[in-house]
C-alpha atoms as a PDB file:
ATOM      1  CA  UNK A   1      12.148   5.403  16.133  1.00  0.00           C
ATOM      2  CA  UNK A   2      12.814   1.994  14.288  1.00  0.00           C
ATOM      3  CA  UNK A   3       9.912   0.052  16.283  1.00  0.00           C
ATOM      4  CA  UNK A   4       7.969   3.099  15.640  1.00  0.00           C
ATOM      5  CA  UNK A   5       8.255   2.794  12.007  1.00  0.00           C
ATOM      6  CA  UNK A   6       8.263  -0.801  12.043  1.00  0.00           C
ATOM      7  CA  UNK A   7       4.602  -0.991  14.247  1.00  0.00           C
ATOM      8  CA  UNK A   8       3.229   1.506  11.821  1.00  0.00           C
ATOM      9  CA  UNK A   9       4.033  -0.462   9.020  1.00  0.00           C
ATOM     10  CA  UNK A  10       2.597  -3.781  10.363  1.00  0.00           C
ATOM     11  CA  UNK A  11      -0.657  -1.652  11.266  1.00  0.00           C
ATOM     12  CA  UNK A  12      -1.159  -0.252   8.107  1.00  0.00           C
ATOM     13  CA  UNK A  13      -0.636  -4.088   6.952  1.00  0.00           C
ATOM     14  CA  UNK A  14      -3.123  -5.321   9.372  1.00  0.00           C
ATOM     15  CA  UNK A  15      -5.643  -2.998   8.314  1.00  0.00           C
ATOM     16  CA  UNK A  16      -5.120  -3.675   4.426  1.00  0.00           C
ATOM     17  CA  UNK A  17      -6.257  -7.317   5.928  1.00  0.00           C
ATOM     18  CA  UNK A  18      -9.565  -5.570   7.367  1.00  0.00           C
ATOM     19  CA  UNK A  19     -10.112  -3.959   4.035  1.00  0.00           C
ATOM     20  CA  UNK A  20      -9.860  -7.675   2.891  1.00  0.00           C
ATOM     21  CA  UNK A  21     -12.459  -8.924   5.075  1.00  0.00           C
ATOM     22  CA  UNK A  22     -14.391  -5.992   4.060  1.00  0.00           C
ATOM     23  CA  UNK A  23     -14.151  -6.885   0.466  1.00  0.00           C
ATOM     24  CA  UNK A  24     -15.559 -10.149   1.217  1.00  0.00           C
ATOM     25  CA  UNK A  25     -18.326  -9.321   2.763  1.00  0.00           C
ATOM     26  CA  UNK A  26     -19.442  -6.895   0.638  1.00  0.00           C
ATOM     27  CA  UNK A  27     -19.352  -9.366  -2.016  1.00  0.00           C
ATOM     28  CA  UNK A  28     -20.953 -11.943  -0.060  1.00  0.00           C
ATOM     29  CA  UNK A  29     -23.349  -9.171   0.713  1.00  0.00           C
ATOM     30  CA  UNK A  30     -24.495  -8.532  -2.813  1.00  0.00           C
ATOM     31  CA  UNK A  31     -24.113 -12.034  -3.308  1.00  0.00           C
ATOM     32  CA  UNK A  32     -26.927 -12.791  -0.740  1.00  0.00           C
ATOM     33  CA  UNK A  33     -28.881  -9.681  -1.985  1.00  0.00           C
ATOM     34  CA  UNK A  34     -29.693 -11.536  -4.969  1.00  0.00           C
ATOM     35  CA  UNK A  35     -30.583 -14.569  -3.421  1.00  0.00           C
ATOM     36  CA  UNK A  36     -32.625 -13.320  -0.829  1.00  0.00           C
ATOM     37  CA  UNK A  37     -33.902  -9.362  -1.309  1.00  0.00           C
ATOM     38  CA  UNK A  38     -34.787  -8.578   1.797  1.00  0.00           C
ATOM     39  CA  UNK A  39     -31.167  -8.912   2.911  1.00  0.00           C
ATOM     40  CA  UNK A  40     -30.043  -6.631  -0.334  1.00  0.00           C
ATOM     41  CA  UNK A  41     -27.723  -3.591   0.399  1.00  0.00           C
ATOM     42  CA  UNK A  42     -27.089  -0.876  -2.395  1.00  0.00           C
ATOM     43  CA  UNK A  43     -24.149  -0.187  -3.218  1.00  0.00           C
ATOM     44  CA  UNK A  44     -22.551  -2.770  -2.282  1.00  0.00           C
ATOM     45  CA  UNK A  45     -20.409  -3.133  -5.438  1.00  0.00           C
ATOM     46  CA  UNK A  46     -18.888  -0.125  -5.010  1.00  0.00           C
ATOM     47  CA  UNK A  47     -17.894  -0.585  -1.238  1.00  0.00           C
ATOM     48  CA  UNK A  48     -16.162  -3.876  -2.338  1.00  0.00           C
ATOM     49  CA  UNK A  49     -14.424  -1.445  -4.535  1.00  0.00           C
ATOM     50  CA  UNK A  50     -13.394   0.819  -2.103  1.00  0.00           C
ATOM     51  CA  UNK A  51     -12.352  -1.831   0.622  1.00  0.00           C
ATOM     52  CA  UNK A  52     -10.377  -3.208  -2.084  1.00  0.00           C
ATOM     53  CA  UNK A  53      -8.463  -0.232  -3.183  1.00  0.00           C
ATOM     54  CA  UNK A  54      -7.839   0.795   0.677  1.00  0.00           C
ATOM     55  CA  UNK A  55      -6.448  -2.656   1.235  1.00  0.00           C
ATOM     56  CA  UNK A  56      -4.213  -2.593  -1.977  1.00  0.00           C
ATOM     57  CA  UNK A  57      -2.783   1.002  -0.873  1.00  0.00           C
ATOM     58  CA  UNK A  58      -2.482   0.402   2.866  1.00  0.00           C
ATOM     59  CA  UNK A  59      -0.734  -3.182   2.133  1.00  0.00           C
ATOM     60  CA  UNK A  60       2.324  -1.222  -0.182  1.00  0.00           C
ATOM     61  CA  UNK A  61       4.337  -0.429   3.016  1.00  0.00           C
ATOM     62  CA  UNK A  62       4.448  -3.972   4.508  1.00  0.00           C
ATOM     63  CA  UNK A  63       4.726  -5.240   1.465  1.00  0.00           C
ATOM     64  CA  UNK A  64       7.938  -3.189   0.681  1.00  0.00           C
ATOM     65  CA  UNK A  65       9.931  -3.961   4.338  1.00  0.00           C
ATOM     66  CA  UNK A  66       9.244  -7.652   3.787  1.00  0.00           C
ATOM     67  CA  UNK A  67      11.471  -7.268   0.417  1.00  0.00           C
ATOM     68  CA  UNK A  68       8.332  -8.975  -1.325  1.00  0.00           C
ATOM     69  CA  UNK A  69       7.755  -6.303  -3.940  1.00  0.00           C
ATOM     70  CA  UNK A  70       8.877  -7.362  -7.477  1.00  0.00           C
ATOM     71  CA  UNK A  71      12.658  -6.126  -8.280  1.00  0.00           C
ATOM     72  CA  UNK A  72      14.244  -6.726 -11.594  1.00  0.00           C
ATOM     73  CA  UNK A  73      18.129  -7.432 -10.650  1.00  0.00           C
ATOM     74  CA  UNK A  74      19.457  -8.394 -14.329  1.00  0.00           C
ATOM     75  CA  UNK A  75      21.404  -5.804 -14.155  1.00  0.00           C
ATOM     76  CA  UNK A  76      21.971  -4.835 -10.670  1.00  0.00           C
ATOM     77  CA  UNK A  77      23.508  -8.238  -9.894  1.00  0.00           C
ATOM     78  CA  UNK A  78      25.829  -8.148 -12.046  1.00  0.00           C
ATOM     79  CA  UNK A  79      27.715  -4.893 -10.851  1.00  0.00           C
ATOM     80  CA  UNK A  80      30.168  -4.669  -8.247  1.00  0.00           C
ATOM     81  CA  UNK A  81      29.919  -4.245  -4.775  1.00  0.00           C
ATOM     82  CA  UNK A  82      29.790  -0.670  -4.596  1.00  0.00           C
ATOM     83  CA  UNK A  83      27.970   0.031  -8.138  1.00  0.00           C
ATOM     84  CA  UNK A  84      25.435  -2.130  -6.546  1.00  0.00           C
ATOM     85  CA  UNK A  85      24.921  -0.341  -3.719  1.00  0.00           C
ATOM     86  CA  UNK A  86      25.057   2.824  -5.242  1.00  0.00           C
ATOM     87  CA  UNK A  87      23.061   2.071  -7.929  1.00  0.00           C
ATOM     88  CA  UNK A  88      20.516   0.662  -5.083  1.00  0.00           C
ATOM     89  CA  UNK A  89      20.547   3.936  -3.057  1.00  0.00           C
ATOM     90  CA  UNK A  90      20.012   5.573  -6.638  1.00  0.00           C
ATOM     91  CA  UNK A  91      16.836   3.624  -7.204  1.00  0.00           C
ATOM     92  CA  UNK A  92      15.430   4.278  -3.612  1.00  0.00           C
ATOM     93  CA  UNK A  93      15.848   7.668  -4.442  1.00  0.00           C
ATOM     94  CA  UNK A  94      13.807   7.828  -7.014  1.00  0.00           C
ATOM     95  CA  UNK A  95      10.922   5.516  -5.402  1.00  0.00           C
ATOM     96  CA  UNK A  96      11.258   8.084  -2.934  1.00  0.00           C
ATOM     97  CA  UNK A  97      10.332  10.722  -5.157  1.00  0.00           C
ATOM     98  CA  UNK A  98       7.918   9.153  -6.667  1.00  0.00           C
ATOM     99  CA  UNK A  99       6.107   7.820  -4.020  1.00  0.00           C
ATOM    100  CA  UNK A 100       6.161  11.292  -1.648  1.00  0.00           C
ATOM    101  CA  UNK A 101       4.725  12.521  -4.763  1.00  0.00           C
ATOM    102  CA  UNK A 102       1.576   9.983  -5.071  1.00  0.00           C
ATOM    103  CA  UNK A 103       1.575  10.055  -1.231  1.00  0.00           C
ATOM    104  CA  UNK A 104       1.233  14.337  -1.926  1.00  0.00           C
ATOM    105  CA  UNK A 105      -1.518  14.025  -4.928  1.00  0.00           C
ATOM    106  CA  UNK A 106      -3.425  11.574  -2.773  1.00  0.00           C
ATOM    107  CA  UNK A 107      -3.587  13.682   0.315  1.00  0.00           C
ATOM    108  CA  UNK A 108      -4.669  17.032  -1.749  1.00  0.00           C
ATOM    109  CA  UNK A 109      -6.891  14.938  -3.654  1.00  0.00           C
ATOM    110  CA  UNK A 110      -8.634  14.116  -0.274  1.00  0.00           C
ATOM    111  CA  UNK A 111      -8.385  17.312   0.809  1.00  0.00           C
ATOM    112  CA  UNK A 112     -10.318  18.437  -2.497  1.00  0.00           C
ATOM    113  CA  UNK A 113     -12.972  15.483  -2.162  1.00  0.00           C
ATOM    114  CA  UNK A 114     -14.009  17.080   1.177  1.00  0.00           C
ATOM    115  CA  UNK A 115     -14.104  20.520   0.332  1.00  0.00           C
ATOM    116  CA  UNK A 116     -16.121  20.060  -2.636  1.00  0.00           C
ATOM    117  CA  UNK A 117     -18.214  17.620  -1.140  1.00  0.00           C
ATOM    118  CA  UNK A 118     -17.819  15.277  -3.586  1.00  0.00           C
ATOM    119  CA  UNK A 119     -20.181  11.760  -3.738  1.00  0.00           C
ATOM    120  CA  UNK A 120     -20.042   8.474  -5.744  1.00  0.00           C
ATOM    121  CA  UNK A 121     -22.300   8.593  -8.535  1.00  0.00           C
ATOM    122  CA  UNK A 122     -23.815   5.400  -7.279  1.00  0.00           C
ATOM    123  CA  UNK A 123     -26.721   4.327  -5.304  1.00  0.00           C
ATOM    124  CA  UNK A 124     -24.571   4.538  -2.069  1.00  0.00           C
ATOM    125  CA  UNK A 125     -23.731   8.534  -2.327  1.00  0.00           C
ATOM    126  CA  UNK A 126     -21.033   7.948  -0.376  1.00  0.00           C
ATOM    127  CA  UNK A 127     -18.447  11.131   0.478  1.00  0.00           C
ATOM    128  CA  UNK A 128     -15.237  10.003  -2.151  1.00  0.00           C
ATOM    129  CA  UNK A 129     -13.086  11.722   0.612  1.00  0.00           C
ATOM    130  CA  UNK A 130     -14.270   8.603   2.506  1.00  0.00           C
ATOM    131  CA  UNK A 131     -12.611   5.801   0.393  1.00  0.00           C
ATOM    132  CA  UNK A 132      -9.856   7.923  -0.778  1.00  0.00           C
ATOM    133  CA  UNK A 133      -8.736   8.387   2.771  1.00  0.00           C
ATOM    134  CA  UNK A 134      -6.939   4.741   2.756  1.00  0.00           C
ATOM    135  CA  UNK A 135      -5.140   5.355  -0.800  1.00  0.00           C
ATOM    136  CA  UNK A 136      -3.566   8.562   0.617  1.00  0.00           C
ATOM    137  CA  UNK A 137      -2.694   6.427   4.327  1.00  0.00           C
ATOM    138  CA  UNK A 138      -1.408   4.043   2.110  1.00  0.00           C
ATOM    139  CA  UNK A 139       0.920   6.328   0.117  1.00  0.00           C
ATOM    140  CA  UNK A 140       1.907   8.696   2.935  1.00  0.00           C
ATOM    141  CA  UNK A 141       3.179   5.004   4.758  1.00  0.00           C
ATOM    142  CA  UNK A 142       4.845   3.510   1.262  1.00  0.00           C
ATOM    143  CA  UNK A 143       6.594   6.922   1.296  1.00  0.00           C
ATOM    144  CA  UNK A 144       7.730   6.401   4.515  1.00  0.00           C
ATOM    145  CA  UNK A 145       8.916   2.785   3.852  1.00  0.00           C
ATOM    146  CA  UNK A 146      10.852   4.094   1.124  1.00  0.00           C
ATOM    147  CA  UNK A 147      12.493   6.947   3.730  1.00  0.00           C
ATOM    148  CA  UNK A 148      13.090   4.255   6.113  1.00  0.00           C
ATOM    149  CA  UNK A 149      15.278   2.264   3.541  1.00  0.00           C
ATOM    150  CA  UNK A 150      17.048   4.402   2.245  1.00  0.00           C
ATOM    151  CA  UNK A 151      18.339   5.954   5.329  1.00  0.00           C
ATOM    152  CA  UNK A 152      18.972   1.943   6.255  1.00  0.00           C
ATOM    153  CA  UNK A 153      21.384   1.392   2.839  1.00  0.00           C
ATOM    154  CA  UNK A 154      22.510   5.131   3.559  1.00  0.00           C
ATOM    155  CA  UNK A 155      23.873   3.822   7.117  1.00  0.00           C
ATOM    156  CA  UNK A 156      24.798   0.381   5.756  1.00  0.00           C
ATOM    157  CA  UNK A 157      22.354  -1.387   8.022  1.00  0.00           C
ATOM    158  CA  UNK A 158      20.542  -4.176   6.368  1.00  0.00           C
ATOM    159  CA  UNK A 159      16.974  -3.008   5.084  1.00  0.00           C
ATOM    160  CA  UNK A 160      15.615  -6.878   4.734  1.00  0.00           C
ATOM    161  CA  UNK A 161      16.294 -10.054   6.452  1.00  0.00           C
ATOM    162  CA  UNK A 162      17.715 -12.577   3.512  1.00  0.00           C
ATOM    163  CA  UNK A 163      16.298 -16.031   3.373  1.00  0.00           C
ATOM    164  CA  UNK A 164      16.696 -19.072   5.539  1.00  0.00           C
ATOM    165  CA  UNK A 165      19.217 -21.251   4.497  1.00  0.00           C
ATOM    166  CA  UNK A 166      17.027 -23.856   1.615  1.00  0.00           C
ATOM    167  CA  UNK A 167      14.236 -21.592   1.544  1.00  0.00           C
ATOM    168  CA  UNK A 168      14.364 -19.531  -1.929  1.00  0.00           C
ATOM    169  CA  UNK A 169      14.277 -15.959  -2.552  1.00  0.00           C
ATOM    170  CA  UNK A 170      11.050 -14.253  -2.467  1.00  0.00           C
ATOM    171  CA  UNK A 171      11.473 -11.947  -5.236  1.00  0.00           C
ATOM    172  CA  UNK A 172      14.653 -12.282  -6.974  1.00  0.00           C
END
């Protein structure tokens, strides 16, 4: 189940790279378009938008198991032992919550996008449910991320491998 979790998390994180790519090249696109108009594609703004919010959303997950996600440990450092691990099965619990809950609001909001038949107000027309697909892939897999580590500190296993010996933290 681990290696499961683990490949789907490095897939969403190799698709937020996609998205990246995508994000580029629509830029360069509309970039280009203005050079040269023959080679101008509408809309291309707004799928630069898109690719970039997909690659933002679907990156969370990744991000998160790599323990490169900004933490503020002023306090939490200075606890003991078990009041920091407590306190850090606490916190999970509530990024839990929160993010099932985005992960839930972004699904329904697809779900509404699509039934509606809702389209950008641009010159693409493009189907929202479209674009909004990645932010609710993203959340659903963040949410899972935050299941995964939890149940990790819940079991005592270590949820992130700590630094090489000379290499500084990451985030802390």
């Amino acid at each position: 189940m681990r290696s499961l979790l683990n490949g789907l998390f490095n897939a969403a994180g190799y698709l937020a790279g996609v998205f990246m790519i995508g994000t580029l090249l629509a830029v360069l696109s509309s970039i280009f378009g203005r050079i040269i108009p023959a080679l101008e594609v509408h809309g291309a703004d707004a799928y630069a938008g898109y690719c970039m919010a997909a690659s933002a959303f679907l990156a969370l997950a990744t991000t998160l198991r790599r323990g490169e996600h900004i933490r503020v440990t002023l306090i939490i450092n200075r606890l003991s032992p078990t009041a920091h691990r407590w306190m850090d099965v606490f916190c999970h619990v509530i990024a839990l919550g929160v993010s099932a809950l985005l992960a839930w609001y972004s699904i329904r909001l697809v779900s509404q996008s699509f039934s509606f038949n809702d389209i950008s107000t641009g010159l693409d027309a493009t189907p929202l449910w479209i674009p909004q697909l990645g932010m609710a892939v993203g959340t659903t897999v963040f949410a899972l991320a935050f299941a995964a580590d939890l149940v990790d500190l819940l079991t005592g296993r270590k949820i992130r491998e700590t630094p090489n010996e000379g290499e500084p933290a990451r985030v802390e």
